[in-house]
Protein backbone atom coordinates (compact mmCIF):
# COMPACT_ATOMS: atom_id res chain seq x y z
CA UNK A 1 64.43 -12.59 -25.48
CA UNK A 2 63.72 -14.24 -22.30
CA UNK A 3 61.22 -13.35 -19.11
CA UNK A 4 63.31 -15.36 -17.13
CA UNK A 5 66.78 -15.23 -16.50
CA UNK A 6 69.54 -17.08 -17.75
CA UNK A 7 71.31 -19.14 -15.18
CA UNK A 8 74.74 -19.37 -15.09
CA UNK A 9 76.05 -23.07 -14.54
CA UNK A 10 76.03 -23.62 -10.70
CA UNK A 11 73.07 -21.60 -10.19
CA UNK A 12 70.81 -23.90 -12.45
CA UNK A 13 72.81 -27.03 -10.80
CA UNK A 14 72.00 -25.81 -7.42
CA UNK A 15 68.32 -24.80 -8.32
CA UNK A 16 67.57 -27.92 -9.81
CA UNK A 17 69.32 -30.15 -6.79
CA UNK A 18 67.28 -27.91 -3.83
CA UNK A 19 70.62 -26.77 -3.17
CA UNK A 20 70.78 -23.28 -0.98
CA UNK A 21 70.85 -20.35 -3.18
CA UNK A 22 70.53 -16.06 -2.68
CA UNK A 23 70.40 -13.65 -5.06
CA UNK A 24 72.74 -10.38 -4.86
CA UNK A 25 71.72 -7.17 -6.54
CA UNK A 26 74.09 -5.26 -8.63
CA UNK A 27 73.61 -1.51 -8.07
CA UNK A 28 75.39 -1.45 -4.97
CA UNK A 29 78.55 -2.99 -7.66
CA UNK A 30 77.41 -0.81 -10.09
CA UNK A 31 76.62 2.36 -8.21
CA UNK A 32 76.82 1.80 -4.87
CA UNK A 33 80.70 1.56 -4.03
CA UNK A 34 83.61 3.34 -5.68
CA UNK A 35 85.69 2.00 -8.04
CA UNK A 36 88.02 -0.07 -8.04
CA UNK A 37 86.55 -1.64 -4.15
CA UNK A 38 83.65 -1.90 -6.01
CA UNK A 39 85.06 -5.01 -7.56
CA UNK A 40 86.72 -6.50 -4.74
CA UNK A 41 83.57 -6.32 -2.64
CA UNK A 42 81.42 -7.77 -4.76
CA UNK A 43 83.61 -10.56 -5.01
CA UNK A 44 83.98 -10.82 -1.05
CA UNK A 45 79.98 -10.65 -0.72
CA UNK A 46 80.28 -14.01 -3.13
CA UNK A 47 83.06 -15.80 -1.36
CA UNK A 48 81.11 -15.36 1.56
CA UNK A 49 78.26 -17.56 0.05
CA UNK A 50 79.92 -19.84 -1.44
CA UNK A 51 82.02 -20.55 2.31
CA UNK A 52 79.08 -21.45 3.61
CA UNK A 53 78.00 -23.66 1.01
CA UNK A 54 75.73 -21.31 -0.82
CA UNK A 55 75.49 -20.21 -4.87
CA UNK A 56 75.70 -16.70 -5.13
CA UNK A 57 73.48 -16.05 -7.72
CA UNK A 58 74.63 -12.10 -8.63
CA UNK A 59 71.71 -10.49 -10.97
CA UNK A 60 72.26 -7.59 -13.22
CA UNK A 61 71.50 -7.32 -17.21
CA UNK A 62 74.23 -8.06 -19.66
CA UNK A 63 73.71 -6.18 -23.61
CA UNK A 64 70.06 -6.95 -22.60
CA UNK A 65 70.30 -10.12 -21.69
CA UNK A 66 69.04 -10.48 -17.48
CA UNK A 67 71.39 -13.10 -15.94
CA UNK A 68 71.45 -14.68 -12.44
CA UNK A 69 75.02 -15.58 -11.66
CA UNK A 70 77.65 -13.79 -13.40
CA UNK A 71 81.19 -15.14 -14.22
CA UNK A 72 84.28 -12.79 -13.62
CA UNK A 73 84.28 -11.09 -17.20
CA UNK A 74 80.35 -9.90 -16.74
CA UNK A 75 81.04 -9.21 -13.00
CA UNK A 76 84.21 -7.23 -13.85
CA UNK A 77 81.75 -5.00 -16.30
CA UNK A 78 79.39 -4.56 -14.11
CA UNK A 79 81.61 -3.13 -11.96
CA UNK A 80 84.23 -1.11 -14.04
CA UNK A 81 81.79 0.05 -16.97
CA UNK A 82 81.28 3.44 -16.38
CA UNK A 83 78.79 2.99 -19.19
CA UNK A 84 76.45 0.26 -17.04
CA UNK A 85 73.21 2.20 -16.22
CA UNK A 86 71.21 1.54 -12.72
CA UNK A 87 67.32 -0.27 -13.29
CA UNK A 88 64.51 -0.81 -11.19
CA UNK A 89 61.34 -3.13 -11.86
CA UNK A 90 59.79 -0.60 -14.40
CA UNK A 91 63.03 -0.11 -16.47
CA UNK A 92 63.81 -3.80 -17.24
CA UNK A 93 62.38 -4.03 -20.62
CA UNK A 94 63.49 -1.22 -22.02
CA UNK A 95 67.50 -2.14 -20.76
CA UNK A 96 66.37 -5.48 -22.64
CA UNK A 97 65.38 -3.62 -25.70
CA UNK A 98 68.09 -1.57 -25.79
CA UNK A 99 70.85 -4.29 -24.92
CA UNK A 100 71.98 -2.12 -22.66
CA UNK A 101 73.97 -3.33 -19.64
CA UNK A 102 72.88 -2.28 -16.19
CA UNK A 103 73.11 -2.93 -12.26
CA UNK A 104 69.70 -4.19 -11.15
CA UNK A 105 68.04 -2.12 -7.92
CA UNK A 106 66.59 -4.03 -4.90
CA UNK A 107 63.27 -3.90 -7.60
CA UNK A 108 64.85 -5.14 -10.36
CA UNK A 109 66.86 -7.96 -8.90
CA UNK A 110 63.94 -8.71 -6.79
CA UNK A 111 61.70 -9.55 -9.61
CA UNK A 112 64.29 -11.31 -11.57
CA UNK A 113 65.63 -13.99 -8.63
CA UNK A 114 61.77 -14.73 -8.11
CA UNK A 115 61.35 -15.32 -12.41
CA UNK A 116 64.71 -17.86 -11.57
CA UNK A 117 62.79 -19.22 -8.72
CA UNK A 118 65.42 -18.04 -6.18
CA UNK A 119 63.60 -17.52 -2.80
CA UNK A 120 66.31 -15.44 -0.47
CA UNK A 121 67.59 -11.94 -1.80
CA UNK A 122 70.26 -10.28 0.55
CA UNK A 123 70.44 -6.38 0.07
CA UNK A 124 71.77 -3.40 1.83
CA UNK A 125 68.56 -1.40 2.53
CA UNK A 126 65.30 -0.94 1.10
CA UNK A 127 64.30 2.28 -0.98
CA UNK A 128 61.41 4.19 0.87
CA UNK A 129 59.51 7.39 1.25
CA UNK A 130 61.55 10.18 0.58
CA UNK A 131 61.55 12.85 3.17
CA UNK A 132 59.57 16.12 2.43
CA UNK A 133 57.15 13.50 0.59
CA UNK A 134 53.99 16.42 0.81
CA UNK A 135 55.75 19.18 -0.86
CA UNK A 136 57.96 16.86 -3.45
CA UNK A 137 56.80 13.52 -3.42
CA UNK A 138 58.82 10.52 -4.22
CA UNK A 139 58.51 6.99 -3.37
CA UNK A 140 61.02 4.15 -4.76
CA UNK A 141 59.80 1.73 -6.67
CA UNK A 142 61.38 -0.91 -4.65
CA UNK A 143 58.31 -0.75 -2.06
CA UNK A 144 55.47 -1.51 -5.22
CA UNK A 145 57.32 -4.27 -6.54
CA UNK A 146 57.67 -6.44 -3.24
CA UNK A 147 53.93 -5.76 -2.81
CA UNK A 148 53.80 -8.58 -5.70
CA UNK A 149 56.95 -10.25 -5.48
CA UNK A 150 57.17 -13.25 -3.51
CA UNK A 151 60.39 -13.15 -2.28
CA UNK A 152 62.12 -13.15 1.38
CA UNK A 153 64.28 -10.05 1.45
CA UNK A 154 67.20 -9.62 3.90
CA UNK A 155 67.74 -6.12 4.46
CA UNK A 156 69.02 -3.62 7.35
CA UNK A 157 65.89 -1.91 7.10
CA UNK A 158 66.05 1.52 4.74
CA UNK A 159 68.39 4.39 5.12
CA UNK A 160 67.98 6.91 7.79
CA UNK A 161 68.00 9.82 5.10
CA UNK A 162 64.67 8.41 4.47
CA UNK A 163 61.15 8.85 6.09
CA UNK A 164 61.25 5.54 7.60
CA UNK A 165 57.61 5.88 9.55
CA UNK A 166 56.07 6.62 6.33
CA UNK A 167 57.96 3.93 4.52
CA UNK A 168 56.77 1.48 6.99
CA UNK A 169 53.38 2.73 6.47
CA UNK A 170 53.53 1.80 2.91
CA UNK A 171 54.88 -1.53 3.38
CA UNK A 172 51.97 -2.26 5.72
CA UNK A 173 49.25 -0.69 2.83
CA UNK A 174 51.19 -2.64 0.30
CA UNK A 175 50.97 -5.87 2.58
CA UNK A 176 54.73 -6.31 2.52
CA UNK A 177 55.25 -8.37 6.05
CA UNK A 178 57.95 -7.12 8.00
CA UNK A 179 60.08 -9.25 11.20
CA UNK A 180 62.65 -8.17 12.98
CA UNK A 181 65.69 -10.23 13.28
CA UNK A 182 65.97 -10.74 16.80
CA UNK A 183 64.85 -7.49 17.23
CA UNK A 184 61.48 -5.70 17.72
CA UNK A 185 62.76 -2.94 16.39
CA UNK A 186 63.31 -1.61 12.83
CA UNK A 187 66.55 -1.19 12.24
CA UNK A 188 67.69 2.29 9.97
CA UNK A 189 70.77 1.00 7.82
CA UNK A 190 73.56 3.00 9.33
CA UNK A 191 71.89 2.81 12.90
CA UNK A 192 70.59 -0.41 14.87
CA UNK A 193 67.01 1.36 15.91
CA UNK A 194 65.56 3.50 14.08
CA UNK A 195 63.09 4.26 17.15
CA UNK A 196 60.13 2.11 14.96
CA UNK A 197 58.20 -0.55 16.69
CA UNK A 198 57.60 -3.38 14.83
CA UNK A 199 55.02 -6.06 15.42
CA UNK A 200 56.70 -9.24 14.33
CA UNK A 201 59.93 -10.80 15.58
CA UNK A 202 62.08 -13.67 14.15
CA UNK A 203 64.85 -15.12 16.24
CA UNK A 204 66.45 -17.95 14.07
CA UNK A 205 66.97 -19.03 10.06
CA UNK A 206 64.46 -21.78 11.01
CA UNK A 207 61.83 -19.82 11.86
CA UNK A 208 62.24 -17.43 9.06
CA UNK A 209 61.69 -20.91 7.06
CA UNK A 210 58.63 -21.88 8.82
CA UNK A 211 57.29 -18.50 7.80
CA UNK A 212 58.06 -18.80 4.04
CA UNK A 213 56.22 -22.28 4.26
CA UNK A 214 52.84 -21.01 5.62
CA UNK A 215 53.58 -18.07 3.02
CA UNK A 216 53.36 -20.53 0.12
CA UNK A 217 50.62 -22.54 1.77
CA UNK A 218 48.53 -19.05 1.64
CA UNK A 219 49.66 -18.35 -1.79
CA UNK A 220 51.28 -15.24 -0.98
CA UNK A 221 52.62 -12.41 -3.77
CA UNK A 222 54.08 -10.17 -1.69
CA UNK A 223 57.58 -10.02 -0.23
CA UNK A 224 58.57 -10.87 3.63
CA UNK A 225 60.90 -8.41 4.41
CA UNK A 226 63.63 -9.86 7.68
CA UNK A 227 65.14 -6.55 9.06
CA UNK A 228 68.80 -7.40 10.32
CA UNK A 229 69.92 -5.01 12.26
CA UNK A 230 73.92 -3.99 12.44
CA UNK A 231 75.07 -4.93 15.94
CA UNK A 232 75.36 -1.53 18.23
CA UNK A 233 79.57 -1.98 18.57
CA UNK A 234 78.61 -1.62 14.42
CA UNK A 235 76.48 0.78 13.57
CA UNK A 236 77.74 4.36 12.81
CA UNK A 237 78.49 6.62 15.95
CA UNK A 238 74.62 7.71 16.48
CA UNK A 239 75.55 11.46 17.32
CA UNK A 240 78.12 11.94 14.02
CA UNK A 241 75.32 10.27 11.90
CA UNK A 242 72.93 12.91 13.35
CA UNK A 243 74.75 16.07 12.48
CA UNK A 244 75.40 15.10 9.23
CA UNK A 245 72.31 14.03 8.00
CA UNK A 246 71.20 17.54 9.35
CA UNK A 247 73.72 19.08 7.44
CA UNK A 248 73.02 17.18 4.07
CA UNK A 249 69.76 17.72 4.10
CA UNK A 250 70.17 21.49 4.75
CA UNK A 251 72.49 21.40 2.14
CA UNK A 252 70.42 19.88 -0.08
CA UNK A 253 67.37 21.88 -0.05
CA UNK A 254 69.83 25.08 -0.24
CA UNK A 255 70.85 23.73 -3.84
CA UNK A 256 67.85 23.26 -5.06
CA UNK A 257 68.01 19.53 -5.25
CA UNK A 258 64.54 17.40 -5.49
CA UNK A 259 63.29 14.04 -6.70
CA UNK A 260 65.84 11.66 -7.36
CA UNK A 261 69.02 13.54 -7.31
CA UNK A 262 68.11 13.76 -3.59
CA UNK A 263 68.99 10.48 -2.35
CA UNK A 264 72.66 10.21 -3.94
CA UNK A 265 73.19 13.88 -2.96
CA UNK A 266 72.85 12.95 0.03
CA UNK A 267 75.01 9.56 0.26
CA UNK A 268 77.71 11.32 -1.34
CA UNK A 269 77.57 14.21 1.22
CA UNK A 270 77.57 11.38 4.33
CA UNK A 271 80.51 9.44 2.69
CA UNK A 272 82.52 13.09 2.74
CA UNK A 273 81.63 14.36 6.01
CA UNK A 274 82.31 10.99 7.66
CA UNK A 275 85.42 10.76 5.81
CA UNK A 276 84.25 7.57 4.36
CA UNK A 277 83.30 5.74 8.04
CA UNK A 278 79.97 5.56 6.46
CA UNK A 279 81.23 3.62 3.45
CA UNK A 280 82.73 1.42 5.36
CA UNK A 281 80.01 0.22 7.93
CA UNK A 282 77.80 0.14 4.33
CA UNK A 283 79.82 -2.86 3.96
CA UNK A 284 79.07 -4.36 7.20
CA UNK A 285 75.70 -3.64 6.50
CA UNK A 286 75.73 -5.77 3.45
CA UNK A 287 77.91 -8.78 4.95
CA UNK A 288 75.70 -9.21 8.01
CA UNK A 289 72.72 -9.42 5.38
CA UNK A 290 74.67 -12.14 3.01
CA UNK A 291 75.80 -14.05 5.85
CA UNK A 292 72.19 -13.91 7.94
CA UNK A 293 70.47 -14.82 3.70
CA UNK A 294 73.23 -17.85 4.09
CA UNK A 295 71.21 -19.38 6.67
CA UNK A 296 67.70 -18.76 5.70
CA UNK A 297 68.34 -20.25 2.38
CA UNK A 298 70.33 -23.78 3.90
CA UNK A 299 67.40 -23.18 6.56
CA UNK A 300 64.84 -23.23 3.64
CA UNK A 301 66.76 -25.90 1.54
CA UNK A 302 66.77 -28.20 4.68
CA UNK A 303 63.12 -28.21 4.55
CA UNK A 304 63.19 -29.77 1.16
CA UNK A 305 61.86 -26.96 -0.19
CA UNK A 306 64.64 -25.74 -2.29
């Protein structure tokens, strides 16, 4: 058993030659999308690397073992298994200890790419603060492990059914560094602006690379977290997204539902109500975040940094 993950063939090649590399996570495979687009999207978020003359380097765990870059019969699992299990940072070794097979969270595939020496992660959106923290509270994990992770994260800011001031509170306790990508303001994964400020602004792959540099030259731990924003022609229509996130989370709290439950309660409700328009600009999400991680890594591999 192995801290570090084992590298499929063209992700060690590329590591080794300072070739461009990103890491994928696996719960959006996993858990994320339904079955069988699941599959075919995962697949399309690779092509899209590889295009632009980047190694995908998918993470999830395989009968225990944590692997970065998965070939077609362990990417076909992770998506068809109904069996595969979703992990975050803490949950690792027991999955390991258990051989079980699971889709890593932004956590979990976070700390593994940075074990394999992988510097640019592309995501969705971050966990955060769950609404209603006072009277239930619940915080993912994602948020604590990036606060000693040093990885850049690509990322269209966290989901709008969370409490996104208080999340970026956190990150700023935690000393997670935020930028917007040629934006100053935080983006909220279905919507472009989430109405947040943010202090920091990033307008090219090469300066995102200049900041990893003076990162490394100040020994950082934590994450930098590069908030891409969906274009506004993109985003979901603001006015539908508001109504139904009033109505989920109405709905919610009339079921009783708390904790964890809350957040895929509420996904699931927004995918129905939007007649699956919110499944579908998910996806954009996630392909302007692969494409933008494209960049920063070739940005980051031109500097002969690897």
């Amino acid at each position: 058993m192995s801290a570090v993950p084992e590298l499929s063939g063209p992700v060690r090649a590329a590591l080794q030659a300072g070739r461009p590399v990103v890491a994928l996570e696996s719960t959006i495979i996993s858990h994320g999308l339904p079955r069988p687009d699941n599959l075919a999207a995962a697949r399309s978020f690779e092509e899209m690397l590889t295009g632009a003359g980047v190694t995908p380097a998918t993470i999830a765990v395989v009968d225990g073992v944590p692997k970065a870059g998965l070939g077609e019969a362990d990417l076909e699992r992770i998506a068809l298994d109904e069996s595969v299990v979703k992990v975050g940072g803490r949950d690792l070794a027991m999955a390991m200890a258990a051989r079980r097979t699971a889709g890593t969270t932004v956590a979990a595939t976070s700390l593994l790419a940075a074990r394999a020496g992988i510097r640019v992660f592309a995501t969705g959106g971050l966990g955060g603060v769950h609404r209603g923290f006072a009277e239930s509270p619940d915080e993912s994990g994602d948020l604590t492990v990036l606060s000693r992770t040093a990885i850049t994260v690509v990322s269209a800011g966290v989901k709008s059914i969370l409490d996104i001031p208080a999340t970026l509170e956190r990150l700023e306790t935690l000393g997670v560094a935020v930028a917007g990508y040629r934006t100053n303001r935080f983006p909220a994964f279905y919507l472009t602006d989430s109405g947040q400020d943010l202090d920091w602004r990033l307008d090219s792959p090469q300066e995102i690379a200049t900041v990893m540099a003076a990162r490394d030259l100040l020994r950082e731990e934590s994450a930098l977290l590069v908030a891409n924003p969906l274009p506004p022609d993109r985003q979901l229509d603001p006015e539908l997204h508001d109504r139904v996130l009033a109505e989920s989370l109405a709905a919610a709290g009339a079921a009783g539902i708390r904790g964890k439950a809350v957040t895929p309660f509420l996904l699931g409700y927004m995918r129905r109500a939007t007649g699956g328009v919110s499944v579908a600009v998910n996806m954009d999400v996630v392909r302007g975040n692969v494409a933008l991680a494209a960049q920063i890594a070739t940005a980051w591999s031109e500097r002969g940094a690897g």
